[in-house]
Protein backbone atom coordinates (compact mmCIF):
# COMPACT_ATOMS: atom_id res chain seq x y z
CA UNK A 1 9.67 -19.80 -26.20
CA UNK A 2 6.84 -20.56 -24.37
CA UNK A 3 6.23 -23.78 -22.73
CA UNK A 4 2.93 -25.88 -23.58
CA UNK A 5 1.61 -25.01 -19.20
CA UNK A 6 2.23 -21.30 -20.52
CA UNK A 7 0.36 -21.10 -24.16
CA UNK A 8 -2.58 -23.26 -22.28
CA UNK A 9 -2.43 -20.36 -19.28
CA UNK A 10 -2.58 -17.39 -21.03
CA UNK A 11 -3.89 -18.93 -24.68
CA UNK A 12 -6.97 -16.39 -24.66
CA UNK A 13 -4.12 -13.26 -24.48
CA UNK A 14 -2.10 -14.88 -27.23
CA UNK A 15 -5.06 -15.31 -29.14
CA UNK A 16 -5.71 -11.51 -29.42
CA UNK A 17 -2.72 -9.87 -31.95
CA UNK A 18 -1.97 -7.13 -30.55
CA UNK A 19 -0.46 -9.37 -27.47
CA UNK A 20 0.37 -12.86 -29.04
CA UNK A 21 3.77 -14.51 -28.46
CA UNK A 22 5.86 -11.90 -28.44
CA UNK A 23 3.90 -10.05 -25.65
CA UNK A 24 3.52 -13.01 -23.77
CA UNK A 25 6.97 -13.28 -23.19
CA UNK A 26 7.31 -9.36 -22.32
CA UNK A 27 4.91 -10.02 -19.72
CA UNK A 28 6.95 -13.17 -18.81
CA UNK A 29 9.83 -11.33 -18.56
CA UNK A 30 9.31 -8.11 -16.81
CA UNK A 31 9.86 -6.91 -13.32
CA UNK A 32 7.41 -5.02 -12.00
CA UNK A 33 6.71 -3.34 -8.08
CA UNK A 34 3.58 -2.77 -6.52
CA UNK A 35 3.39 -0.62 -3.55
CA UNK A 36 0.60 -1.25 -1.39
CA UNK A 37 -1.15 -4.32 -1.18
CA UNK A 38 -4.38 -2.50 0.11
CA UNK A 39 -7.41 -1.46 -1.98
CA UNK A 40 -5.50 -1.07 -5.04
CA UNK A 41 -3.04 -3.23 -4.83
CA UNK A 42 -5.43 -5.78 -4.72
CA UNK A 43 -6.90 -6.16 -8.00
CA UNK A 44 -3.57 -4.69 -9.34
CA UNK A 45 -1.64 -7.71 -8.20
CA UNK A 46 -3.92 -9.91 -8.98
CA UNK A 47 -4.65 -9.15 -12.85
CA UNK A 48 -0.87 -8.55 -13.08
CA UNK A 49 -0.49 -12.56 -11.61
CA UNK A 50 -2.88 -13.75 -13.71
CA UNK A 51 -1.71 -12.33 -16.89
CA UNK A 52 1.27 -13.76 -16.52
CA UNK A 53 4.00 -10.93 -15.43
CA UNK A 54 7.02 -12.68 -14.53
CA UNK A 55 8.68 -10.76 -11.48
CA UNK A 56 6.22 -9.50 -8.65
CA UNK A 57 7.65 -7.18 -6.27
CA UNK A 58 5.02 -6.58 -3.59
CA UNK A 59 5.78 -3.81 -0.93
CA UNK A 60 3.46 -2.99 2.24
CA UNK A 61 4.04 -2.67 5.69
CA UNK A 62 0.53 -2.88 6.78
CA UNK A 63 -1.20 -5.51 8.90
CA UNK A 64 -4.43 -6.64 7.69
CA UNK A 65 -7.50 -4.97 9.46
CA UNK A 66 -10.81 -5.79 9.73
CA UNK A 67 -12.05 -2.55 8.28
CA UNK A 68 -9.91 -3.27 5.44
CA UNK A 69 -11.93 -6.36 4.05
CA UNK A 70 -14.57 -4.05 2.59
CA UNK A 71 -12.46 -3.54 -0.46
CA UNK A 72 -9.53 -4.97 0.15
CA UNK A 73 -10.82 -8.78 -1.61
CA UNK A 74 -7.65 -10.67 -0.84
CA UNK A 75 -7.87 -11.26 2.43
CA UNK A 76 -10.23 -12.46 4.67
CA UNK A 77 -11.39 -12.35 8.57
CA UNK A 78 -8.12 -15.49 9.11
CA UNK A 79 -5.80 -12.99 7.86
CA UNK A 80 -6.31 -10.02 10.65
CA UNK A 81 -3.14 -8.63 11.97
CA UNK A 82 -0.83 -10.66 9.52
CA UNK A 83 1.18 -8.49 7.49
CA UNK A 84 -0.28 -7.30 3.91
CA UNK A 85 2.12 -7.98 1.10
CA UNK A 86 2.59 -11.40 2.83
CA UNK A 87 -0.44 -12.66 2.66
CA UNK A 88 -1.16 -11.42 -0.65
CA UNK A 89 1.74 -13.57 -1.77
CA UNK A 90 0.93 -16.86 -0.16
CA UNK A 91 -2.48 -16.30 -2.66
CA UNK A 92 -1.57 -15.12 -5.29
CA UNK A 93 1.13 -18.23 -5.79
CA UNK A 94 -2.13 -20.21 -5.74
CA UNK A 95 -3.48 -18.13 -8.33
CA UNK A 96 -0.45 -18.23 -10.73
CA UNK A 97 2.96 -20.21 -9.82
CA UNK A 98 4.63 -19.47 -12.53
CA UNK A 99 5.30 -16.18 -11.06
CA UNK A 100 8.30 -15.06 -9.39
CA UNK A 101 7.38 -12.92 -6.08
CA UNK A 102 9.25 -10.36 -3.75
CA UNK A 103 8.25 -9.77 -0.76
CA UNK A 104 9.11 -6.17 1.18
CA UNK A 105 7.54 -6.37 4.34
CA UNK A 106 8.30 -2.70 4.66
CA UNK A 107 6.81 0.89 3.51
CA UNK A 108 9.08 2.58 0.69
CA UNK A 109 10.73 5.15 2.43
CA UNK A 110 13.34 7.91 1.38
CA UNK A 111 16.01 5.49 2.89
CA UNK A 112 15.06 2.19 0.84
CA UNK A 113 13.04 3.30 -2.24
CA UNK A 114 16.15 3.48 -4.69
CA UNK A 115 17.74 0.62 -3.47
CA UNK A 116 14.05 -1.36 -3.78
CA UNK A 117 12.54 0.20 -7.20
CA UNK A 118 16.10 -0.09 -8.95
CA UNK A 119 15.59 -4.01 -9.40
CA UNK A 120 12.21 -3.47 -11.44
CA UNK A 121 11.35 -2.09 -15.12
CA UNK A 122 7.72 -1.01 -14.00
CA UNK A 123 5.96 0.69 -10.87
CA UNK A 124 2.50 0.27 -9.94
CA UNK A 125 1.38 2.55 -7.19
CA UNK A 126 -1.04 1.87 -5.09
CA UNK A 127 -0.39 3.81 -2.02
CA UNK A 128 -3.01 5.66 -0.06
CA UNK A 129 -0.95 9.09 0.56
CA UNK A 130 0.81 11.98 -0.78
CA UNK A 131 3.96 11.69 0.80
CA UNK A 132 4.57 8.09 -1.04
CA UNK A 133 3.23 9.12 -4.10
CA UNK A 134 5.73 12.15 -4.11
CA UNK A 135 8.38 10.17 -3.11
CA UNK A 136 7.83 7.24 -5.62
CA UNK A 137 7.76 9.78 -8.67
CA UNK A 138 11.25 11.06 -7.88
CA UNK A 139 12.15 8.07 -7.22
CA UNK A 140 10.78 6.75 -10.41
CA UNK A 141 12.52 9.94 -12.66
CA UNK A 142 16.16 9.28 -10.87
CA UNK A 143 15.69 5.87 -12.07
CA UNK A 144 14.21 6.38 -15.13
CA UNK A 145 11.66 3.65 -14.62
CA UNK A 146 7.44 3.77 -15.59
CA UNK A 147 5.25 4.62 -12.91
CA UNK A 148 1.59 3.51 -12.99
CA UNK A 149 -0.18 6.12 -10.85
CA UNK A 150 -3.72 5.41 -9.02
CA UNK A 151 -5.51 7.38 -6.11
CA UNK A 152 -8.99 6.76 -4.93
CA UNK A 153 -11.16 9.37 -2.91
CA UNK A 154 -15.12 8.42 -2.12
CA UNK A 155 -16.70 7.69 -5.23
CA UNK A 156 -14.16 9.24 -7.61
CA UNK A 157 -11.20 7.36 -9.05
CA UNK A 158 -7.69 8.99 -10.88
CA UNK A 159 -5.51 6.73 -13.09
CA UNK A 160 -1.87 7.76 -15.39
CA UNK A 161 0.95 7.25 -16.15
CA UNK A 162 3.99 9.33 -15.28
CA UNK A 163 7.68 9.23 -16.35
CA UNK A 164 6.57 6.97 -19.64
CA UNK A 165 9.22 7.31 -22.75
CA UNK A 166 10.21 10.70 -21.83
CA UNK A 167 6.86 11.78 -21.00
CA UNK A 168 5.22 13.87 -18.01
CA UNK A 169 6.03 13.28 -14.40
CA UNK A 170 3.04 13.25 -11.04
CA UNK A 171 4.76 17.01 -10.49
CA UNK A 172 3.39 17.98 -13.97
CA UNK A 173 0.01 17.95 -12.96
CA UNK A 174 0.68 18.09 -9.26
CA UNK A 175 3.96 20.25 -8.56
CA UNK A 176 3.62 20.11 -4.82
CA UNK A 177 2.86 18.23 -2.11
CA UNK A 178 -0.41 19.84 0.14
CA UNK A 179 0.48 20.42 3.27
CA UNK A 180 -0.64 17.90 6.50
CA UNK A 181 -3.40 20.25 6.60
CA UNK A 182 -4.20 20.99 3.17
CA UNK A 183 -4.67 17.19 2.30
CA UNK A 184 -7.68 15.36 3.58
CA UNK A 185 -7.18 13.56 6.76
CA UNK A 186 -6.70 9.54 6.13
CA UNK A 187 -8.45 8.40 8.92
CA UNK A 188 -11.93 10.35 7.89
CA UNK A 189 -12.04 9.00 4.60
CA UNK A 190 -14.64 6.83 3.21
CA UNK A 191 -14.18 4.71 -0.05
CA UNK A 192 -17.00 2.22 -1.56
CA UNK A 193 -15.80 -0.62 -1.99
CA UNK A 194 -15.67 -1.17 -5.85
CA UNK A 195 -13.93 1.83 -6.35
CA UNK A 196 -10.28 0.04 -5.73
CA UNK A 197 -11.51 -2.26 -7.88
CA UNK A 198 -12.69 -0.67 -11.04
CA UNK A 199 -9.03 1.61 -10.60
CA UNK A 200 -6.74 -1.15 -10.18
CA UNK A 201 -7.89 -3.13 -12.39
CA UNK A 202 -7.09 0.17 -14.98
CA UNK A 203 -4.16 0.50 -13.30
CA UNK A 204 -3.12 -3.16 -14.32
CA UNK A 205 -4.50 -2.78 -17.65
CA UNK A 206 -1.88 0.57 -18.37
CA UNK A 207 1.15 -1.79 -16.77
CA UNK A 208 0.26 -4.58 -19.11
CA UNK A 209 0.22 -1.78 -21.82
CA UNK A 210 3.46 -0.32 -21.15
CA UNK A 211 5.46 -4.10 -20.23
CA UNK A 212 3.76 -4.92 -24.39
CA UNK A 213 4.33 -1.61 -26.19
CA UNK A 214 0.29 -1.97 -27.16
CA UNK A 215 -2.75 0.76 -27.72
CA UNK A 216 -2.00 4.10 -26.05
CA UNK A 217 -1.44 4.83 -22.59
CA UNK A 218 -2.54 7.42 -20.65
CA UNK A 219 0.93 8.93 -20.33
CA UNK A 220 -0.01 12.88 -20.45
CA UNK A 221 -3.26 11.80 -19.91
CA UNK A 222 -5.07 12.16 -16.18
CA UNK A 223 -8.34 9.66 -16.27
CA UNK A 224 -11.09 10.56 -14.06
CA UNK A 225 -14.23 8.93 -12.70
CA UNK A 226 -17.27 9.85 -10.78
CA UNK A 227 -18.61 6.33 -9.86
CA UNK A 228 -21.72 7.55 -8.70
CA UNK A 229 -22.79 9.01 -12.18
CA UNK A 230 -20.76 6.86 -14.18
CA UNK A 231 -19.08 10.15 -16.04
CA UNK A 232 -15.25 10.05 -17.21
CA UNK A 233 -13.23 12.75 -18.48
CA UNK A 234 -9.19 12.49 -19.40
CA UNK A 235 -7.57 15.78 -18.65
CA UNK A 236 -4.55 16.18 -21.17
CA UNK A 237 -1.04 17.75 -19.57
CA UNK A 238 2.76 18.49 -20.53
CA UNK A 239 5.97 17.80 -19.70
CA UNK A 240 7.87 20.34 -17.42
CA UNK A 241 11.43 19.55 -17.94
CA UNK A 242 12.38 21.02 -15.15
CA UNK A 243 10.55 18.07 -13.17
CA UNK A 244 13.24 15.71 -15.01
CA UNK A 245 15.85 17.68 -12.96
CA UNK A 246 15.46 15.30 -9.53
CA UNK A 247 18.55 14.22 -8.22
CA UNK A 248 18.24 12.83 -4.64
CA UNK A 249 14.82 12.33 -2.89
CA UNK A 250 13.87 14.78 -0.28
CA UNK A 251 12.92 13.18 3.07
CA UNK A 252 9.55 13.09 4.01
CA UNK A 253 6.88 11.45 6.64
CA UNK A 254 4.56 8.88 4.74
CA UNK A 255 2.35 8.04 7.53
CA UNK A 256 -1.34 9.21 8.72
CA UNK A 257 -3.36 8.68 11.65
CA UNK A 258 -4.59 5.61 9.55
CA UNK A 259 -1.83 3.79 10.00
CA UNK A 260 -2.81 3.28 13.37
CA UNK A 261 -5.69 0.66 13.56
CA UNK A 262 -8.23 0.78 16.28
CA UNK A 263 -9.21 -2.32 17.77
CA UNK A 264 -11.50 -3.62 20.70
CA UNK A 265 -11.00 -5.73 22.90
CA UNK A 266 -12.87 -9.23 21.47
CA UNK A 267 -10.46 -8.12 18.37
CA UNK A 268 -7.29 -8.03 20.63
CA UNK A 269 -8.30 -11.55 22.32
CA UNK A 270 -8.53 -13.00 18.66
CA UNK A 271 -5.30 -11.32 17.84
CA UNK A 272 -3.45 -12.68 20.57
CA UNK A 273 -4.57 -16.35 19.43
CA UNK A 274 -3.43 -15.78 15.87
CA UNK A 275 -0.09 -14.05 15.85
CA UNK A 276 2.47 -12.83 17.73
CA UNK A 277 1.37 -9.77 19.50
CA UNK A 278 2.98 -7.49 22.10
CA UNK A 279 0.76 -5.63 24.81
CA UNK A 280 1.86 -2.97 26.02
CA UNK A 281 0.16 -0.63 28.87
CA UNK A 282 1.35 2.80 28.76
CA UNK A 283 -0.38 4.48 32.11
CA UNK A 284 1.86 4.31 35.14
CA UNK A 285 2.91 1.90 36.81
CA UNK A 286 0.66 2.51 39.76
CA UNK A 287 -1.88 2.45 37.73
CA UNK A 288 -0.86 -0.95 35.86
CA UNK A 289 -0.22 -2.84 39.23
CA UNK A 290 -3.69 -1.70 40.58
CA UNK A 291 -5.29 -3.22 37.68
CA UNK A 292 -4.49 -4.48 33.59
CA UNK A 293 -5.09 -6.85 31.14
CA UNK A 294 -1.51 -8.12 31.13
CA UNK A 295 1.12 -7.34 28.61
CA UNK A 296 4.67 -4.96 29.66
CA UNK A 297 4.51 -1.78 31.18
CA UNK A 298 6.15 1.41 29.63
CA UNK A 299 4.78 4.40 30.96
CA UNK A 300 4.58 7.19 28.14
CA UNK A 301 6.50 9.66 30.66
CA UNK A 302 9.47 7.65 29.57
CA UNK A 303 8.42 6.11 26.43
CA UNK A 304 10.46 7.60 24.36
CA UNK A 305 13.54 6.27 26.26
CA UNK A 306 12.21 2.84 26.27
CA UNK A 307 9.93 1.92 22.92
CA UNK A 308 13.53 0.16 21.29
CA UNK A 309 12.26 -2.48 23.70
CA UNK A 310 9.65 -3.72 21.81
CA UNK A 311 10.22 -5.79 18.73
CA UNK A 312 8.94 -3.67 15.39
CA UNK A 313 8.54 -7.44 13.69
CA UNK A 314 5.56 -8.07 16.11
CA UNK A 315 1.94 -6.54 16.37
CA UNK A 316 2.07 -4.01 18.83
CA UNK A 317 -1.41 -2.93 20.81
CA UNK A 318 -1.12 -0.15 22.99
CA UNK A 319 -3.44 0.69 25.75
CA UNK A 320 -4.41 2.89 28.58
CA UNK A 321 -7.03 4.20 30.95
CA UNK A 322 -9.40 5.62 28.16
CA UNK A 323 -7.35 6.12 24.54
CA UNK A 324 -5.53 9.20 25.20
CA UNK A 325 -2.32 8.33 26.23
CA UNK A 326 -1.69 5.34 24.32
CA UNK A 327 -3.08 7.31 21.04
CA UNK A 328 0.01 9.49 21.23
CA UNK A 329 2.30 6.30 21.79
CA UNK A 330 0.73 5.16 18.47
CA UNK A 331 1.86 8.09 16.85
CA UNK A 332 5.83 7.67 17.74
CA UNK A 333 6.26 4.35 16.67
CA UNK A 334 4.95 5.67 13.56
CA UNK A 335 6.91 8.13 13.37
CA UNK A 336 9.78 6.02 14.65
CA UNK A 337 9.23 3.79 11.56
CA UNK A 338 7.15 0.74 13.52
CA UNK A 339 4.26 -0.55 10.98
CA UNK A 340 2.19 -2.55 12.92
CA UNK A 341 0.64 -0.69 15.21
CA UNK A 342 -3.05 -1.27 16.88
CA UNK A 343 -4.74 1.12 19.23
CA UNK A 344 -6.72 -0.67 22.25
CA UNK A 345 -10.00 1.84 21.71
CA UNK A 346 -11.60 3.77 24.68
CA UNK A 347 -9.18 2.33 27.12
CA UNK A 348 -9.32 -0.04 30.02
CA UNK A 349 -12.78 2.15 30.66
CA UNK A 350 -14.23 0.71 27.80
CA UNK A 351 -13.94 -2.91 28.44
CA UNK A 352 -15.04 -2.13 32.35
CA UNK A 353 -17.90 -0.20 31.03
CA UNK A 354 -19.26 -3.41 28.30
């Protein structure tokens, strides 16, 4: 039963018969996972909250950057360098209390992504590369569990759904991953900004479908959409059994240049007033007792001998004489599984030169 806070909540969804009480209390009772709280996790998470899905599992690893407040309509300039799927919580508990939320301050990684999706009767992905999306289907088919696919490139938008009552799988339509140099680079990208909105908000709409047994989803079905002339087609595809077959989830890197975030240096100040943030200069140390702008000194010589040093819960802002160096240092604690990573841009010589 519903309780009289609920039926007032949600009493223009019960109103409609296709949903009424009975899929009210589907929505109230399923679990479902978002990955990534960015662009399209977004709206996702926040139409899911609102119409009333019980069990919110939010997973990011992200810090909040100012580049990301274009689209990503969550957060806002207070929430810089604070981590993605936490902040999304704190609102979206203001939006909707009754819901239950999980916080995985983490990316979904061949090491955790069983052990995380197996709690949840839905996925929603909203992740921003191939490697995740990959890994999430498997994932998904070894678990037997819904997946709610989304992707977002410029102006053009992609939603299905994969793995849905027996149906097709992402390696249906997309059998392989490109390679790093096949698939566009994330950092050169552009997206405008009501793209991730107009996708997933679809992408909720297909999770609410699925949780309800309602209408028809687009399982077998890939939606497309060119924003800038408004046209949409739906590409129809099969089921290759043989993409059933997964087993165990092949290890793979899910992280871009993108991940690391470049920052100036009236962006570190604020940064280092508003969370807990570790400096670290990687020139030698010559070069850091002649002159820096404080923090610990790990030259990259030996950097890879001494990174365990710094603490992986903290934002981390690397910097050198001009980029270089501590652009490369950006890339192993990526690599070395750190997520919040900031890149002090054009150096020392920058701020010297402003």
């Amino acid at each position: 039963m519903l309780s009289a806070e609920e039926n007032a909540r949600y009493s223009k969804q019960i109103i409609l018969p296709e949903i009424g009480i009975d899929g009210q209390e589907k929505l109230r009772n399923a679990k479902v996972l978002v990955i990534g709280a960015g662009g399209l996790g977004c709206p996702i998470l926040q139409y899911l909250t609102a119409a009333g899905v019980g069990a919110i599992g939010v997973a990011d690893g992200d810090a909040i950057h100012i580049s990301n407040l274009q689209r990503q309509v969550l957060y806002t300039e207070s929430d810089i360098g604070q981590n993605k799927a936490e902040i999304a919580i704190s609102k979206l508990k203001l939006l909707n209390p009754l819901v239950a939320f999980h916080l995985h301050k983490f990316f979904i990684t061949g090491d955790n992504a069983l052990e995380i999706l197996k709690d949840y009767e839905v996925v929603v992905d909203g992740s921003d590369n191939f490697a995740t999306r990959y890994l999430v289907n498997d994932a998904c088919v070894i678990l037997n569990i819904p997946l709610v696919f989304g992707a977002i490139y410029k102006f053009e938008g992609h939603v299905s759904v994969f793995n849905y009552m027996n149906g097709p799988t992402y390696r249906c339509i997309f059998p392989e991953q490109p390679g790093f140099d096949e698939a566009p680079n994330c950092a050169d990208i552009g997206v405008i900004a009501t793209l991730p909105g107009i996708i997933g908000t679809m992408q909720a709409n297909e999770a609410v479908k699925v949780i309800t047994g309602i209408g028809n989803t687009l399982s077998g079905k890939l939606l497309v959409i060119d924003t800038l002339t408004m046209h949409m087609h739906t590409f129809s595809f099969k089921l290759n059994e043989a993409n059933k077959n997964i087993t165990e989830l092949q290890q793979t890197s899910i992280y871009c240049e993108a991940s690391v975030k470049n920052i100036d240096y009236s962006q570190l100040q604020v940064m280092q007033q508003n969370t807990n943030t570790q400096l670290v200069d990687v020139r030698e140390t010559e070069e850091h007792q002649i002159e820096n702008i404080g923090g610990i000194n790990i030259p990259l010589s030996v950097f890879d001998a001494s990174y365990h040093l710094l603490n992986p819960d903290n934002n981390i802002v690397l910097y050198c004489s001009s980029g270089t160096r501590s652009n490369h240092a950006a890339k192993q604690l990526i690599q070395n599984g750190f997520a919040h990573i900031f890149h002090l841009q054009g150096g020392i010589n920058a701020i010297i030169k402003h």
